[in-house]
N, C-alpha and C. Protein backbone atom coordinates (compact mmCIF):
# COMPACT_ATOMS: atom_id res chain seq x y z
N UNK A 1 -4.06 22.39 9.31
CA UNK A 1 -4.01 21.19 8.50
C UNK A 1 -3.79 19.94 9.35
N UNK A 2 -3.62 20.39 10.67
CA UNK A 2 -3.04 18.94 11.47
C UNK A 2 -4.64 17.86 11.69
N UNK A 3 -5.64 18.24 11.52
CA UNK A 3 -6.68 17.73 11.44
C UNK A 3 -6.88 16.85 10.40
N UNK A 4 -6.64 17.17 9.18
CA UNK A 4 -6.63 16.89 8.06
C UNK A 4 -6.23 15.47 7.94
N UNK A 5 -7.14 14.52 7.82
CA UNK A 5 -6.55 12.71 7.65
C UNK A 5 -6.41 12.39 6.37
N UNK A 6 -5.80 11.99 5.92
CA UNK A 6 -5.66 11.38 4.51
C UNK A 6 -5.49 10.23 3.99
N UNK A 7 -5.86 9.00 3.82
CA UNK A 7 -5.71 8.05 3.48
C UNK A 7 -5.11 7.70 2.06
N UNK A 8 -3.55 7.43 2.01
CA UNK A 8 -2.66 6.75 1.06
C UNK A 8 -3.46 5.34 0.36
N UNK A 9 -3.56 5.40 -0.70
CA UNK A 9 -3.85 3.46 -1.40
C UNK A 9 -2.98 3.56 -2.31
N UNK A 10 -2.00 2.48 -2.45
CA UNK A 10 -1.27 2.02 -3.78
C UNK A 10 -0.40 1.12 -3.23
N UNK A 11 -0.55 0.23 -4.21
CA UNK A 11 0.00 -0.97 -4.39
C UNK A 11 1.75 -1.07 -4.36
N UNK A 12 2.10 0.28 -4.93
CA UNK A 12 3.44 0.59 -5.33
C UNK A 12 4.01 1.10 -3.81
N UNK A 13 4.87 0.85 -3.37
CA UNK A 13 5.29 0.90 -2.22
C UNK A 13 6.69 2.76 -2.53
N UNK A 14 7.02 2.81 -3.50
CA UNK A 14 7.66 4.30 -3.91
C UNK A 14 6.43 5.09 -4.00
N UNK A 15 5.61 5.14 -4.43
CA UNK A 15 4.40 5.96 -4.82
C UNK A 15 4.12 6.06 -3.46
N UNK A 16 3.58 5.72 -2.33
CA UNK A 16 2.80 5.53 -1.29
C UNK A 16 3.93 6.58 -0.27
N UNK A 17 5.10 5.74 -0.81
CA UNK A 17 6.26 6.71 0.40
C UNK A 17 6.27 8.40 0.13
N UNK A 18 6.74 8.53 -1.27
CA UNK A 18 6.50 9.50 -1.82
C UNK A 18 5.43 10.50 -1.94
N UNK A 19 4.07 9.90 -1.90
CA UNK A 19 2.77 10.66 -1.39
C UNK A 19 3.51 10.96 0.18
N UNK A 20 3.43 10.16 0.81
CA UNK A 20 3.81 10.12 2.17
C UNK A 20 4.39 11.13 2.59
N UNK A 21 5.59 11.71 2.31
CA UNK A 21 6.77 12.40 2.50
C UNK A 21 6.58 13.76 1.85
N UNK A 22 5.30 13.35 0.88
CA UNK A 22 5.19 15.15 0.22
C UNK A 22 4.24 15.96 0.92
N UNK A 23 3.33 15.15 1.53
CA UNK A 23 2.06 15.62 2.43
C UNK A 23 2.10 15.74 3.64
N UNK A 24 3.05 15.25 3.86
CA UNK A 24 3.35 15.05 5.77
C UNK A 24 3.97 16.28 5.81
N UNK A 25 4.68 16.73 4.78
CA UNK A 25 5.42 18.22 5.43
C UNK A 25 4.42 19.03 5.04
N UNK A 26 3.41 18.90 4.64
CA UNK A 26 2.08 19.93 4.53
C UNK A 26 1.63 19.55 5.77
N UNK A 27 2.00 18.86 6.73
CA UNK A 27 1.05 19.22 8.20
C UNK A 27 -0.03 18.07 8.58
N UNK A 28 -0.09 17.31 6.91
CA UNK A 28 -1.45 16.69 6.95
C UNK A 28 -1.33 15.05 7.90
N UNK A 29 -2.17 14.69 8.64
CA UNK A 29 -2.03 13.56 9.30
C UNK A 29 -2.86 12.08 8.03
N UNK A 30 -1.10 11.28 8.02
CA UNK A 30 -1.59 10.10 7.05
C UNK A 30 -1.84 8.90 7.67
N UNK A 31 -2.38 8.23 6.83
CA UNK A 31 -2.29 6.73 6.91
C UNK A 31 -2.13 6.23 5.32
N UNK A 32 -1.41 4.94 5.57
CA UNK A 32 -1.08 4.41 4.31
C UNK A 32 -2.13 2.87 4.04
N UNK A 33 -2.37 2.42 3.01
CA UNK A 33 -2.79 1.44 2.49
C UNK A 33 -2.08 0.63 1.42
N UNK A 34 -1.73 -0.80 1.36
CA UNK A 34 -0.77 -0.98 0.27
C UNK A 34 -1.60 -2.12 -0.85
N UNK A 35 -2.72 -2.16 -0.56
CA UNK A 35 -3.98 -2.51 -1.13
C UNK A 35 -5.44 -1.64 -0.81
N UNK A 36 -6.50 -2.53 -2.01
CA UNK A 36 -7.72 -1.83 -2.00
C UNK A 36 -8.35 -2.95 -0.91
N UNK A 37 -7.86 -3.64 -0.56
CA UNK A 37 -9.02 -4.50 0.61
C UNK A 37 -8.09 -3.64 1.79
N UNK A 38 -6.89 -3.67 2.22
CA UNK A 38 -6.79 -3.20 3.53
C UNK A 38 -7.35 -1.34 3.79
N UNK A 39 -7.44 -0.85 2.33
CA UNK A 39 -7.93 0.54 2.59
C UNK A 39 -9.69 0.15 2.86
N UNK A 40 -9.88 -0.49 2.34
CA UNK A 40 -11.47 -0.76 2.67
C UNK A 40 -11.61 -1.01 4.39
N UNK A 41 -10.83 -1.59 5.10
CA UNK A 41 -11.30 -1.51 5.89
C UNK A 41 -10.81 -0.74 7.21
N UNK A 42 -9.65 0.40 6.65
CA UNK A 42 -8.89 1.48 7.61
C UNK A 42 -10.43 2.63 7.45
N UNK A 43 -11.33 2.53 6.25
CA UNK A 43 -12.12 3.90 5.56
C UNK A 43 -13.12 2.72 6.54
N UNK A 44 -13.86 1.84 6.71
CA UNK A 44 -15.10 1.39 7.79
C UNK A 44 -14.47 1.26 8.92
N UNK A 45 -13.26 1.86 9.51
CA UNK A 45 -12.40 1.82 10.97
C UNK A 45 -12.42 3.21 11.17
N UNK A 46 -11.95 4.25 10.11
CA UNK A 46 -11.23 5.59 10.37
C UNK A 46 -12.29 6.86 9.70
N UNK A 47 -12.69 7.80 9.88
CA UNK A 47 -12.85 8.97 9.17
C UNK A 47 -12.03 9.37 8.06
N UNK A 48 -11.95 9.78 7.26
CA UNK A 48 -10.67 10.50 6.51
C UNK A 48 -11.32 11.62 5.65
N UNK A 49 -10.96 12.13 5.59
CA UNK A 49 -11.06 13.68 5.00
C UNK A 49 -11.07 13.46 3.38
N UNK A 50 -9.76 12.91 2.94
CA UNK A 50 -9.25 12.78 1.49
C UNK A 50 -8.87 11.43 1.51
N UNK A 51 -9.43 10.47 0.09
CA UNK A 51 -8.45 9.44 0.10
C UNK A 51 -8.05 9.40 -1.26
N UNK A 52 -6.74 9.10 -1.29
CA UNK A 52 -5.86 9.02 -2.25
C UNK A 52 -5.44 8.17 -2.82
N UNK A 53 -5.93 7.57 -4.60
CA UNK A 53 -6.32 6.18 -4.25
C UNK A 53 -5.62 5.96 -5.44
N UNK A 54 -4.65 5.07 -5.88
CA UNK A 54 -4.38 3.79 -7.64
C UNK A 54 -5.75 3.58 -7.74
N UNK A 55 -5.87 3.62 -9.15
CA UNK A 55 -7.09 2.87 -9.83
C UNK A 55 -7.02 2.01 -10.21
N UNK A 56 -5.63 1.01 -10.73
CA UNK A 56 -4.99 0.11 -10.82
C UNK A 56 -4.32 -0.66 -9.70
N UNK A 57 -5.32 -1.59 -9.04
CA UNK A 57 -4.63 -2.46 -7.90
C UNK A 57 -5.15 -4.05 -7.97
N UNK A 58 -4.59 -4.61 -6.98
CA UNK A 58 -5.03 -6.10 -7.16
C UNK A 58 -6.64 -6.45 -7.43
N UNK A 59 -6.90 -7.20 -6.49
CA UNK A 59 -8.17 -7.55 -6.56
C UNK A 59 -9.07 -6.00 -6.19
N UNK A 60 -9.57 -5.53 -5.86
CA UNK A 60 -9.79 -4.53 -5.24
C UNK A 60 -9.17 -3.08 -5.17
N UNK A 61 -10.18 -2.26 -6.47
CA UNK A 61 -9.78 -1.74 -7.32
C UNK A 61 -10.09 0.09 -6.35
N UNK A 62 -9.42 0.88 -7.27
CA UNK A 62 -9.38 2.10 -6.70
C UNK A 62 -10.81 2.51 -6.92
N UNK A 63 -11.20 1.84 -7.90
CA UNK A 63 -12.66 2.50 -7.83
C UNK A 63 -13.76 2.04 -6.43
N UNK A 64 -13.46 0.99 -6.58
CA UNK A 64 -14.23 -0.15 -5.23
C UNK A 64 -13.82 0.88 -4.12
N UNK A 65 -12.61 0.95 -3.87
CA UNK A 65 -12.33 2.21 -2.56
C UNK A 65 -12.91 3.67 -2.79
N UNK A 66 -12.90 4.40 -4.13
CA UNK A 66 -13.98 5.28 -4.04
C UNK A 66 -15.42 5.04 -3.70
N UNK A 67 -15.93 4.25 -4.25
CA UNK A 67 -17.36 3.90 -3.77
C UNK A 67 -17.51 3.78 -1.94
N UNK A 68 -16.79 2.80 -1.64
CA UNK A 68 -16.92 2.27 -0.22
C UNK A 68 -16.40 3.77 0.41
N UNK A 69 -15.87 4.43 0.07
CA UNK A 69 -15.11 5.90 0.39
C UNK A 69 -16.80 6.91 0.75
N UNK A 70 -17.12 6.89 -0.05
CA UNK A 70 -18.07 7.75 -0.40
C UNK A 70 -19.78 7.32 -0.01
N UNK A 71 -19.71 5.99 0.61
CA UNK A 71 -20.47 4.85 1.48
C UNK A 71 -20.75 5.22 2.95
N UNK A 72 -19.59 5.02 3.19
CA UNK A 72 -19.01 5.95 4.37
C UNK A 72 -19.09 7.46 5.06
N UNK A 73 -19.06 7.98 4.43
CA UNK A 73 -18.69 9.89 4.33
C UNK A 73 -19.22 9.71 2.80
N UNK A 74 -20.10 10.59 2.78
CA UNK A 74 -20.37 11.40 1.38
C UNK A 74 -19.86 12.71 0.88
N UNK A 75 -19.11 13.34 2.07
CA UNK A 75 -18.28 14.21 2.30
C UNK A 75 -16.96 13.84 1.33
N UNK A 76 -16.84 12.51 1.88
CA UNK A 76 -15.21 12.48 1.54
C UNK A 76 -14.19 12.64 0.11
N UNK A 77 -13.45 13.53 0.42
CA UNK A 77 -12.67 14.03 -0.76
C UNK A 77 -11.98 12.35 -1.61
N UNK A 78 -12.16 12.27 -2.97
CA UNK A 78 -11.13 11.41 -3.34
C UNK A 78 -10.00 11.84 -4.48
N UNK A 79 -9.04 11.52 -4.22
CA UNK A 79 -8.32 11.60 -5.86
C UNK A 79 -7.75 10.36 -6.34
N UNK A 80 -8.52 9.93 -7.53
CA UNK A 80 -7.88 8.88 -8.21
C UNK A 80 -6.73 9.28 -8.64
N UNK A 81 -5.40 8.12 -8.40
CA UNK A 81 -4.34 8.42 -9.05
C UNK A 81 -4.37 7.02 -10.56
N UNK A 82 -3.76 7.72 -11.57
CA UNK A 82 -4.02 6.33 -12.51
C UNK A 82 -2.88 7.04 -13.65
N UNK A 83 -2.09 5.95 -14.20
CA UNK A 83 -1.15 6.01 -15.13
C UNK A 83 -2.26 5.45 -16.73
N UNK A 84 -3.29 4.86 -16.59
CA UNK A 84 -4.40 4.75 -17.75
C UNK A 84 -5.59 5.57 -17.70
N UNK A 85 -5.20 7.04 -17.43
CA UNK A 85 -6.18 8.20 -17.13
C UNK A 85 -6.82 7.76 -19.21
N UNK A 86 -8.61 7.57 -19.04
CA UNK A 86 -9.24 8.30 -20.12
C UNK A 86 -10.32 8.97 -19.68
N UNK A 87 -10.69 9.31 -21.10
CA UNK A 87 -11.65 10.67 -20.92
C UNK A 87 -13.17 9.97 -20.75
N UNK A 88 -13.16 8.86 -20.52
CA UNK A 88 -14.72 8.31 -21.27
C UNK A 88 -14.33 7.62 -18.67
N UNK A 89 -13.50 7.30 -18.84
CA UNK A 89 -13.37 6.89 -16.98
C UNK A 89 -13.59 8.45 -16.36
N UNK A 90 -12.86 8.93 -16.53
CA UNK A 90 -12.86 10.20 -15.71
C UNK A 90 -14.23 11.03 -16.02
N UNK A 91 -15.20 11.01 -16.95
CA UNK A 91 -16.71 11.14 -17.12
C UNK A 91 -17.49 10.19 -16.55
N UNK A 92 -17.36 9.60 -16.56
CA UNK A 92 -17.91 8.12 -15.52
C UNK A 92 -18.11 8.75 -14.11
N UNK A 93 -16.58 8.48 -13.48
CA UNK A 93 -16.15 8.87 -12.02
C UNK A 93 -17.37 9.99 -11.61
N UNK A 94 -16.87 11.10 -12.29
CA UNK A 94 -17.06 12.71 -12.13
C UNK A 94 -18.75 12.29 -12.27
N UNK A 95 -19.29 12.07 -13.64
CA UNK A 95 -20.65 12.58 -13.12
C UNK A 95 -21.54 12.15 -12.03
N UNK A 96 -21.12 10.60 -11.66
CA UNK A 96 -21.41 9.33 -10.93
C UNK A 96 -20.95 10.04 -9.17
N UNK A 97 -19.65 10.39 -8.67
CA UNK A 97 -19.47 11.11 -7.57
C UNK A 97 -18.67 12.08 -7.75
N UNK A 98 -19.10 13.25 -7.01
CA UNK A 98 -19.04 13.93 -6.71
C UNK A 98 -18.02 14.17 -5.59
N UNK A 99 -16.76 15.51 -5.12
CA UNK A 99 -15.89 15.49 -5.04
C UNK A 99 -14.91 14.62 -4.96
N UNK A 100 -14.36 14.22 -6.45
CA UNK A 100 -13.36 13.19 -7.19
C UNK A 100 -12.50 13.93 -7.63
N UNK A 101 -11.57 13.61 -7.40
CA UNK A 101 -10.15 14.40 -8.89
C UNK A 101 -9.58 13.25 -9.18
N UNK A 102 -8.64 13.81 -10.29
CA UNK A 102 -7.78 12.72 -11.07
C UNK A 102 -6.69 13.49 -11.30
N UNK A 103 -5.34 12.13 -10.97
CA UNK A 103 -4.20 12.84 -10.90
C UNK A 103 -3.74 11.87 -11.94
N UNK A 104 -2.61 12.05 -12.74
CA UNK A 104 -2.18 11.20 -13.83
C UNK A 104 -1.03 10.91 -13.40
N UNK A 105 -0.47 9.63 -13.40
CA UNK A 105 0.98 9.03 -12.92
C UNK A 105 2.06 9.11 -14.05
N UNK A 106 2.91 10.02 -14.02
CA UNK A 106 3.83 9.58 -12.82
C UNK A 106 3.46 11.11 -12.25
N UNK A 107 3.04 10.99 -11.22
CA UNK A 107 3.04 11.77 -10.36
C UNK A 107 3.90 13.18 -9.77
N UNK A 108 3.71 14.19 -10.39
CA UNK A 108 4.24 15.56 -9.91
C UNK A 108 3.97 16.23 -8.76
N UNK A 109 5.18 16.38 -7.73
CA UNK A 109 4.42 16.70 -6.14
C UNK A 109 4.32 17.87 -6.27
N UNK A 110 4.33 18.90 -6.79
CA UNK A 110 3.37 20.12 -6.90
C UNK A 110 1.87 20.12 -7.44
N UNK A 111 1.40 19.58 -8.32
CA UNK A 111 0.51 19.02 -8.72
C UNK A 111 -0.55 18.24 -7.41
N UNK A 112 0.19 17.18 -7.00
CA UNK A 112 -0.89 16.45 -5.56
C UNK A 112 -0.96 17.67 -4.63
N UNK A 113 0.54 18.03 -4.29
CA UNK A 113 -0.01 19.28 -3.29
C UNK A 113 -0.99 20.19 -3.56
N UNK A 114 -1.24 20.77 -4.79
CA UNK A 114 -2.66 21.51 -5.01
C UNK A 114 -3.34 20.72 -5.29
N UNK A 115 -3.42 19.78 -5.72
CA UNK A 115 -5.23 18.76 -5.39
C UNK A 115 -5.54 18.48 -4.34
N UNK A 116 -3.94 17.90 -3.46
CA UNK A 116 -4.76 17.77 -2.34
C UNK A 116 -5.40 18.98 -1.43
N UNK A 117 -4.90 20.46 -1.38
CA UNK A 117 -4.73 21.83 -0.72
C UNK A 117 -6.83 22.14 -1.54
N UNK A 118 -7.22 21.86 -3.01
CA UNK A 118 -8.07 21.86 -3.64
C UNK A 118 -9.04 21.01 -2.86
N UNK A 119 -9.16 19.87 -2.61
CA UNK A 119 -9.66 18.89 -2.11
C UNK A 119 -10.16 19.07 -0.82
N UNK A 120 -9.64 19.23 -0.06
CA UNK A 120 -9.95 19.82 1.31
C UNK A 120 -10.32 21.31 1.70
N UNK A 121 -9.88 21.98 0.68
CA UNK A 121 -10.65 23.74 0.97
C UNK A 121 -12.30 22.91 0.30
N UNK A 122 -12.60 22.57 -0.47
CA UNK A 122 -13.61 22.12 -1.33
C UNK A 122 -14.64 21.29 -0.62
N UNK A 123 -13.67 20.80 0.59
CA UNK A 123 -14.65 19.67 1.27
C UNK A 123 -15.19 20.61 2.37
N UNK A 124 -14.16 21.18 3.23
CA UNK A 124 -14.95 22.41 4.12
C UNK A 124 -15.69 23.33 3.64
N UNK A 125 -15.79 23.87 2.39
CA UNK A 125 -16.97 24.80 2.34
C UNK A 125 -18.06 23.86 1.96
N UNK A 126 -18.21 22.74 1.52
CA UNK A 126 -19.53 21.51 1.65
C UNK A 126 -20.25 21.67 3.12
N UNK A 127 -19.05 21.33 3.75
CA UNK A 127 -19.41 21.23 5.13
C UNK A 127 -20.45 22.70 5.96
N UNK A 128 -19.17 23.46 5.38
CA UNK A 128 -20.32 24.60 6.19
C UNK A 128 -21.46 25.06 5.38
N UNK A 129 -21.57 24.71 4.52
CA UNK A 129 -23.11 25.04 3.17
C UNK A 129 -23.73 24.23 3.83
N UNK A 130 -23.16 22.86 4.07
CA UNK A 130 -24.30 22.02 5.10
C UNK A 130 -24.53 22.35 6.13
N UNK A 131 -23.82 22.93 7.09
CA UNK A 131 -24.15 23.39 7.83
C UNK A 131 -24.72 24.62 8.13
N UNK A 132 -24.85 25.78 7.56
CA UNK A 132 -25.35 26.86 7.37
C UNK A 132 -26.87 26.26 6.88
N UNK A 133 -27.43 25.56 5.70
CA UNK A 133 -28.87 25.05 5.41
C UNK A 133 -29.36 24.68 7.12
N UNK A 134 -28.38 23.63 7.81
CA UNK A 134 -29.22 23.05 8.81
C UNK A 134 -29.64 24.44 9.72
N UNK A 135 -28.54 24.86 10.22
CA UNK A 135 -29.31 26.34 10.90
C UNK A 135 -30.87 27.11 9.85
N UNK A 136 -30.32 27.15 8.87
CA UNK A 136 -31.84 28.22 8.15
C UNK A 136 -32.81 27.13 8.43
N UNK A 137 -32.72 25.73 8.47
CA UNK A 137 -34.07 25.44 8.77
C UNK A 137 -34.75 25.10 9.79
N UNK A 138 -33.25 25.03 10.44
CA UNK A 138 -34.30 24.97 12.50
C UNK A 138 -34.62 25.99 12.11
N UNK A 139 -34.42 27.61 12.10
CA UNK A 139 -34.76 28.69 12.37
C UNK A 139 -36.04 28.82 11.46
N UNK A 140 -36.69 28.47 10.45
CA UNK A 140 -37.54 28.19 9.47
C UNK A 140 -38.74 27.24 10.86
N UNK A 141 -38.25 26.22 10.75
CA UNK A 141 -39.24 25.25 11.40
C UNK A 141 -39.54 26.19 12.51
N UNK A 142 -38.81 26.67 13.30
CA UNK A 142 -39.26 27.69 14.20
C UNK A 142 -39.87 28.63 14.59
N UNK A 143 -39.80 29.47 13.33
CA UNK A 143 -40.95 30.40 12.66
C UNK A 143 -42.52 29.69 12.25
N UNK A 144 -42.37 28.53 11.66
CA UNK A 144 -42.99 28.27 11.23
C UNK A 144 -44.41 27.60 12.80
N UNK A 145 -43.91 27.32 13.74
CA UNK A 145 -44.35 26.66 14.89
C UNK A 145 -45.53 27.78 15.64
């Protein structure tokens, strides 16, 4: 898991620590954001694996950081966190991108720990499905030559 980057967003400075402090003893390497403009530009500076995002922030909204998230890395894991979780947003999110979760605030750290533990098993087997296709088709084009 020491590979594992994660990018913190929230505005709330307890929430952010608290992500902080529940994931770090999972091994996982963080960074924090205490807005959606400074995470915008740690995610066009940094890789990150998972970002962990308020949907509720200043100017520059958790969704704006999923998008630009997923701009970036199409890979990249997100979980919206949001205390105004509905069913008509979270159908939006979900059909629109693809590996998203939603966590509902106030926040239970058993709960993030399996989304986030969810999130990242979920993103490596992407990875190697992608990667396993690219081998079958050199080996395809190869045959095919």
């Amino acid at each position: 898991m020491k590979n594992v980057k994660i990018l913190i967003v929230d505005d709330n400075d307890d929430i952010r620590t608290a992500c902080n402090a529940a994931l770090k003893t999972e091994g996982y390497s963080i960074s924090q954001a205490s807005s959606g403009e400074i995470a915008v530009k740690l995610i066009e500076q940094f890789k990150y694996d998972l970002v962990l995002t308020d949907y509720s922030m200043g100017e520059v909204s958790g969704l704006y950081v999923l998008k630009k998230a997923k701009m970036v890395d199409k890979e990249c894991e997100v979980i919206m966190m949001t205390a105004f979780a509905s069913q008509d947003l979270a159908r939006q999110v979900l059909k629109e991108y693809t590996g998203t979760s939603f966590i509902c605030k106030p926040i239970k750290i058993d709960e993030l720990r399996k989304a986030v533990k969810y999130c990242i098993e979920r993103r490596s087997t992407k990875i190697q499905i992608e990667h396993t296709r690219g081998i079958v088709k050199g080996m395809q084009d190869k045959k095919d030559q």
